[in-house]
Protein backbone atom coordinates (compact mmCIF):
# COMPACT_ATOMS: atom_id res chain seq x y z
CA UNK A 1 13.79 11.56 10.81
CA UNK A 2 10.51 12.63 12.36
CA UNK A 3 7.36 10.56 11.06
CA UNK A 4 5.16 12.21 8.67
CA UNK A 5 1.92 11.39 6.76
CA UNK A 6 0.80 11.00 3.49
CA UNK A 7 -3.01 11.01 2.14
CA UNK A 8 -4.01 7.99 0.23
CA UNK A 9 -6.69 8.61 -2.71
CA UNK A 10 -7.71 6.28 -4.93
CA UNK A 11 -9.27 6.74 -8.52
CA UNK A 12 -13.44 6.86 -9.44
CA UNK A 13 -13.74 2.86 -10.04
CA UNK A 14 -16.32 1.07 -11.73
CA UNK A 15 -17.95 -2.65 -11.53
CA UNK A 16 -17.80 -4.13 -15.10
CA UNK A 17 -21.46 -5.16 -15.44
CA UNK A 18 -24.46 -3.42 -15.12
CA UNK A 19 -25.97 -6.21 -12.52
CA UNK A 20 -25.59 -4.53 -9.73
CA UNK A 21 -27.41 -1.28 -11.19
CA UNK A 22 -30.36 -3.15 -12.29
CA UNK A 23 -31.31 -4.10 -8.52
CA UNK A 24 -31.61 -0.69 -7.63
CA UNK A 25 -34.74 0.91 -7.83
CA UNK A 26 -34.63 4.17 -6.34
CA UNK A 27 -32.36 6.23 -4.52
CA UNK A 28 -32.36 4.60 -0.92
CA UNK A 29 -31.39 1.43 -2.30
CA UNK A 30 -27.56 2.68 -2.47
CA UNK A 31 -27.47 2.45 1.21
CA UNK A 32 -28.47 -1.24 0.72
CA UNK A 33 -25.10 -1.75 -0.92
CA UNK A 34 -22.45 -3.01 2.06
CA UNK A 35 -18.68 -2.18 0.78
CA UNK A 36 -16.13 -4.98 1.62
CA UNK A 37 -12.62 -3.59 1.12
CA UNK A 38 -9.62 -6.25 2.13
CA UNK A 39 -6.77 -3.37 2.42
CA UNK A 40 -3.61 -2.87 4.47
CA UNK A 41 -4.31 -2.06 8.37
CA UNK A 42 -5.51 1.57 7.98
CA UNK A 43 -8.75 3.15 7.80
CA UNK A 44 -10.58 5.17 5.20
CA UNK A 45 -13.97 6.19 3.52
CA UNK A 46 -15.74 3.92 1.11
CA UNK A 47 -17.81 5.80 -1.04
CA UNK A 48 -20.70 4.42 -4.14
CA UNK A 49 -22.96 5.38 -6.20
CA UNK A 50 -24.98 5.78 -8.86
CA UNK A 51 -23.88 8.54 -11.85
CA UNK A 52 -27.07 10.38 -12.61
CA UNK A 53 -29.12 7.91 -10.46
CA UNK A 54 -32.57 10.41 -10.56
CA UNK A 55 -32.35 10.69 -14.57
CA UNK A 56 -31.94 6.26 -14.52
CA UNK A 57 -34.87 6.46 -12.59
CA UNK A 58 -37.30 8.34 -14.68
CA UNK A 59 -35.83 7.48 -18.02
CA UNK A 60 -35.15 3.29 -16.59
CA UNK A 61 -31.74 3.54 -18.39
CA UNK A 62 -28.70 1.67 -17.34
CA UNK A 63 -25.87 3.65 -15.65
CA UNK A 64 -23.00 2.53 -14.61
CA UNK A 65 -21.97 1.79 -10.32
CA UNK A 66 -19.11 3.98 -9.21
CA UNK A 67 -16.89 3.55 -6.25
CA UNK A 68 -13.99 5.83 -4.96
CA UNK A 69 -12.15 5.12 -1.64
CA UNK A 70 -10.46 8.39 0.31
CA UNK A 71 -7.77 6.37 2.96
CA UNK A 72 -6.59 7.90 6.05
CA UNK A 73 -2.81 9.53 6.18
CA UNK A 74 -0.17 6.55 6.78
CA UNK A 75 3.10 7.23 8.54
CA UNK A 76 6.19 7.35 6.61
CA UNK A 77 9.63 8.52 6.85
CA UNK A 78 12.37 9.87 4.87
CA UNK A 79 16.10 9.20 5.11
CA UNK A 80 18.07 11.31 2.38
CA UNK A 81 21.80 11.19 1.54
CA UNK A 82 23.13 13.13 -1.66
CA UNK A 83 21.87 10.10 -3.84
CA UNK A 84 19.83 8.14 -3.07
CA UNK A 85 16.52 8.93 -0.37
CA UNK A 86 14.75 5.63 1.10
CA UNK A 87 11.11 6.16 1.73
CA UNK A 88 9.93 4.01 4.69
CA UNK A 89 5.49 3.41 4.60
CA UNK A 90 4.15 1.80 7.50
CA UNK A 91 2.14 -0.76 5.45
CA UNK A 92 1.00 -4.38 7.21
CA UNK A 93 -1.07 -6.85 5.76
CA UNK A 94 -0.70 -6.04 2.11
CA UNK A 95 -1.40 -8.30 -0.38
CA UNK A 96 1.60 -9.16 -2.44
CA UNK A 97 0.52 -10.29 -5.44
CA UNK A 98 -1.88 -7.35 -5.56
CA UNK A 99 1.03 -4.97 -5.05
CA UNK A 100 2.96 -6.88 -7.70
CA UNK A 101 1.04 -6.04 -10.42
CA UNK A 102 -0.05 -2.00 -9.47
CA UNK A 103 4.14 -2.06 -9.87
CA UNK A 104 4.09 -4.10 -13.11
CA UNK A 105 1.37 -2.15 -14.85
CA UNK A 106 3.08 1.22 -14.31
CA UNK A 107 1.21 2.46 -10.81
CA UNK A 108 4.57 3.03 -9.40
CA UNK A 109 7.13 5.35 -11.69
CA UNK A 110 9.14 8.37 -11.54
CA UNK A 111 8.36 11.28 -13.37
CA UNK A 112 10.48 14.65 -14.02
CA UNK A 113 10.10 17.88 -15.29
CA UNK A 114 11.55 19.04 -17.51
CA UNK A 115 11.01 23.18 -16.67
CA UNK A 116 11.58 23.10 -13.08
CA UNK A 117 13.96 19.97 -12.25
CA UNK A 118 11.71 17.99 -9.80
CA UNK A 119 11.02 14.76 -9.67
CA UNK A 120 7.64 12.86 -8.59
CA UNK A 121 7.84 9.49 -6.71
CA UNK A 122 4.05 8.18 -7.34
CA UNK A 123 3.30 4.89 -5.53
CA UNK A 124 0.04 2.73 -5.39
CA UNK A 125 -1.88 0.40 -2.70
CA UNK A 126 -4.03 -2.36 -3.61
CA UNK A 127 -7.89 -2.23 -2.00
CA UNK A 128 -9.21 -5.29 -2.77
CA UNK A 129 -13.09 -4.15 -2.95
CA UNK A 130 -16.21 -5.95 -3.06
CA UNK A 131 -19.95 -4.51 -3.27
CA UNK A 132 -22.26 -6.80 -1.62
CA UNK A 133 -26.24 -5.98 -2.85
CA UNK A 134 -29.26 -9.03 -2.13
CA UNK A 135 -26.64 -11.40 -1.41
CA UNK A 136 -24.62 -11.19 -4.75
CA UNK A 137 -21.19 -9.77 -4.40
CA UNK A 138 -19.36 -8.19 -7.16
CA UNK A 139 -15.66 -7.25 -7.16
CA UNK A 140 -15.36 -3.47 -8.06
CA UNK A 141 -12.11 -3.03 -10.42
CA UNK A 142 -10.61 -0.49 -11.89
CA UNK A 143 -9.61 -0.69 -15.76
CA UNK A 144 -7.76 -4.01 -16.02
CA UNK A 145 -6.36 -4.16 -12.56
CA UNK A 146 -7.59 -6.90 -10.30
CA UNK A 147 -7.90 -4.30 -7.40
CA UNK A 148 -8.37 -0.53 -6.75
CA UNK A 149 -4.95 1.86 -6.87
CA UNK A 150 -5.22 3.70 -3.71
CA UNK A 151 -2.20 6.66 -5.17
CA UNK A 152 -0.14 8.50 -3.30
CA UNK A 153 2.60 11.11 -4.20
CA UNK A 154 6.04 12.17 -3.32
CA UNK A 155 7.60 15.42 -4.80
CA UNK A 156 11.40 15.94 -5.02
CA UNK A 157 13.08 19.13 -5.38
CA UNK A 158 15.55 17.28 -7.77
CA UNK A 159 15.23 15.47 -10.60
CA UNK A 160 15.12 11.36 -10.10
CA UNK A 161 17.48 9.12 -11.78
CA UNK A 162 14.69 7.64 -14.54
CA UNK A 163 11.20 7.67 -15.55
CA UNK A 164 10.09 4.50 -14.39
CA UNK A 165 10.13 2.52 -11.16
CA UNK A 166 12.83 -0.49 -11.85
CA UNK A 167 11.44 -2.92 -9.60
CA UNK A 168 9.15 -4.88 -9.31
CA UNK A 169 9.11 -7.38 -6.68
CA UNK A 170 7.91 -6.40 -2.99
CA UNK A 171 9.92 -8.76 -1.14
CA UNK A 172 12.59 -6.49 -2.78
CA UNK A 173 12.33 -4.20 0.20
CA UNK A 174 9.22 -5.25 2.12
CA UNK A 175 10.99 -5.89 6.07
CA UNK A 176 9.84 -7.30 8.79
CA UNK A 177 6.85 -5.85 10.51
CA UNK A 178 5.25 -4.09 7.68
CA UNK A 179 7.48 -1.27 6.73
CA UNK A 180 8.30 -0.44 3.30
CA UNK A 181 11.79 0.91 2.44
CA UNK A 182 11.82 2.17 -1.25
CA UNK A 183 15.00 3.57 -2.62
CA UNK A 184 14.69 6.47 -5.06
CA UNK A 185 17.89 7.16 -6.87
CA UNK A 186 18.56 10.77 -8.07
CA UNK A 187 19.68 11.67 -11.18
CA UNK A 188 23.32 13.33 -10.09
CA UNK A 189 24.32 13.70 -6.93
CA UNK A 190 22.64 16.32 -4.47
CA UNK A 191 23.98 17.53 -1.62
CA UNK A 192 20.76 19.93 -0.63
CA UNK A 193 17.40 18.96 -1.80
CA UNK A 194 13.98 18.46 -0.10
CA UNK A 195 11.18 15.27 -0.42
CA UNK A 196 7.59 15.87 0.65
CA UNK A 197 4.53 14.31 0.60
CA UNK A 198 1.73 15.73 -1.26
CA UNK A 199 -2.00 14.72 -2.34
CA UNK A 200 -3.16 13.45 -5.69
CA UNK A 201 -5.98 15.12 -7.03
CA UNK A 202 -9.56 14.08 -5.33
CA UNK A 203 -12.17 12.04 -7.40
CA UNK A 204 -15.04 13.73 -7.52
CA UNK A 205 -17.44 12.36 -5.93
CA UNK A 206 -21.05 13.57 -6.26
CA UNK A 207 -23.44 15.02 -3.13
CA UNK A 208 -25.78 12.00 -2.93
CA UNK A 209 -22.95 9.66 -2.89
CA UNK A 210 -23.07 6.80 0.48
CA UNK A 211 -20.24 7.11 2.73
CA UNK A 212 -19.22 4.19 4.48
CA UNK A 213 -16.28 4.77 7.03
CA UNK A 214 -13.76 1.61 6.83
CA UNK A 215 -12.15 0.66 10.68
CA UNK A 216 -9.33 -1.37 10.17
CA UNK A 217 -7.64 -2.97 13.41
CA UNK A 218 -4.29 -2.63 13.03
CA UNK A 219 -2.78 -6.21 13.19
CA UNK A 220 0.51 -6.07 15.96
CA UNK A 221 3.46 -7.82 14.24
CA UNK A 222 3.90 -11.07 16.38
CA UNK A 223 7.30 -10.82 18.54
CA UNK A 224 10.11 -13.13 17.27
CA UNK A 225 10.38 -16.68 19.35
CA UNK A 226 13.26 -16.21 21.34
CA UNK A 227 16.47 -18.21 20.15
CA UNK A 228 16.51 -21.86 21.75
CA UNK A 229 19.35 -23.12 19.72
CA UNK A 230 23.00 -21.66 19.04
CA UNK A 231 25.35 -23.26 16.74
CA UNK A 232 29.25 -23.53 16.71
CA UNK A 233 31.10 -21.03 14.64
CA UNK A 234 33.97 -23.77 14.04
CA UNK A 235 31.86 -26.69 12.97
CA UNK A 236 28.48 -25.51 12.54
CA UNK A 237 27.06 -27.90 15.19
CA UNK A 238 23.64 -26.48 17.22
CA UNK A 239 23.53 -27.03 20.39
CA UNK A 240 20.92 -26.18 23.12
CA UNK A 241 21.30 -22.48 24.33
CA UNK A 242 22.52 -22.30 27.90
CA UNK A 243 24.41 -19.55 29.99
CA UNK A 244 26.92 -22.69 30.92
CA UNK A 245 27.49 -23.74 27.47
CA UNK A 246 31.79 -22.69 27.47
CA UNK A 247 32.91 -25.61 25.11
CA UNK A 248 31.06 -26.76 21.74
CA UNK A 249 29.91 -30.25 22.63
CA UNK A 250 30.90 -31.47 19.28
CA UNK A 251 34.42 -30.52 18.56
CA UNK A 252 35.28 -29.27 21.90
CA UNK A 253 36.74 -26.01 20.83
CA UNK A 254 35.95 -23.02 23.16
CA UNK A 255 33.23 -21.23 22.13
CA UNK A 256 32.66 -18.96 24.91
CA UNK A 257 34.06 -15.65 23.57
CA UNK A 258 31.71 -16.24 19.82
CA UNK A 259 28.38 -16.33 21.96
CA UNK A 260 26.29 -13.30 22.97
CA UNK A 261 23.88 -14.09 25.43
């Protein structure tokens, strides 16, 4: 199936603390603030700021840092049978652990509805985000999470099979080179139905907000080492690999017809 995208948004975070507010004293001082976001390999727009930053200023109250991250589309593809569709993200360099717990505190569920029958796959990438002011960093987090949801959305034109993502683990169906493949089970079988990709609704983010683009290099997965070894199928002994190996130099049983080189 033909790639498409989907737009990555993530909630209006906040730091917990009010440190990093107190070292600002005016309005330019929110460019002083450098962003440090450890996220999969794909780009996006860091933005932070102040909520009612002139009032703090004239009044010297307290208010509190906010932080909101638009990421760039990410391929993904869609295979669908009358069960069951698999959606494949191009994701490397996530962090695990991170993931882990966006799926074990609810950030990834299915919900239906109940008037019109469809079904909503939402999903959730960790940015690990850091605000760096005068050479004190603070982690930015949002509610009790140890990173920043960056949400996306999937919309069904059927209902899904419950209301709640069932796994948990991402070595569940994390593959080799990145790539995501998520199985969403439908609630009866469908033999004509539709998935597509759709935006969450954008934090707003106010005019005088600083906008820090985010390049990412894209990390190229490394190419497996090519097989030195093969091993007998009768009695499991490995042997070095060689276009004149014919007999297994263990047993002596002809192996020839078992390899593929």
């Amino acid at each position: 199936m033909a790639e498409i995208a989907i737009a990555l948004l993530s909630p209006i975070a906040s730091f917990i603390g009010k440190m990093i507010v107190k070292k600002i004293k005016k309005k330019i001082d929110q460019k002083l603030i450098k962003i440090n976001v450890k996220s999969p390999d794909y780009n996006g727009t860091a933005n932070h700021w102040v909520t009612y930053l002139d009032e703090r200023i004239k009044t010297e109250q307290e208010k509190q840092f906010q932080y909101a991250y638009l990421g760039d589309d990410i391929q993904t593809s869609i295979e669908k049978d009358n069960k069951v569709s698999t959606i494949k993200i191009q994701v490397p360099n996530v962090d695990k652990d991170a993931l882990k717990e966006l799926m074990l505190k609810k950030q990834w569920n299915n919900q239906n509805d109940p008037i019109h029958g469809n079904g909503v796959f939402n999903l959730a990438l960790p940015q690990i985000t850091h605000a760096n002011l005068e050479g004190d960093t603070y982690q930015i987090q949002y509610l009790n999470l140890s990173s920043i949801p960056l949400n996306g959305k999937y919309l069904f034109t059927t209902k899904l099979e419950s209301l709640s993502f069932e796994k948990y683990d991402p070595d569940e169906f994390y593959k080799h080179g990145g790539t995501f493949e998520i199985p969403i089970y439908l609630e009866k079988s469908t033999p004509d139905y539709h998935v597509y990709p759709i935006t969450p609704p954008a934090p707003k983010i106010p005019d005088y907000a600083i906008k820090t683009k985010i390049i990412k290099e894209k990390i190229i997965p490394s190419i497996e080492e090519t097989q030195v070894f093969v091993f007998c199928p009768f009695c499991g002994a490995r042997m070095p690999k060689s276009k004149d190996l014919k007999f297994c130099l263990s047993c002596g049983k002809n192996i020839e017809q078992h390899l593929n080189f």
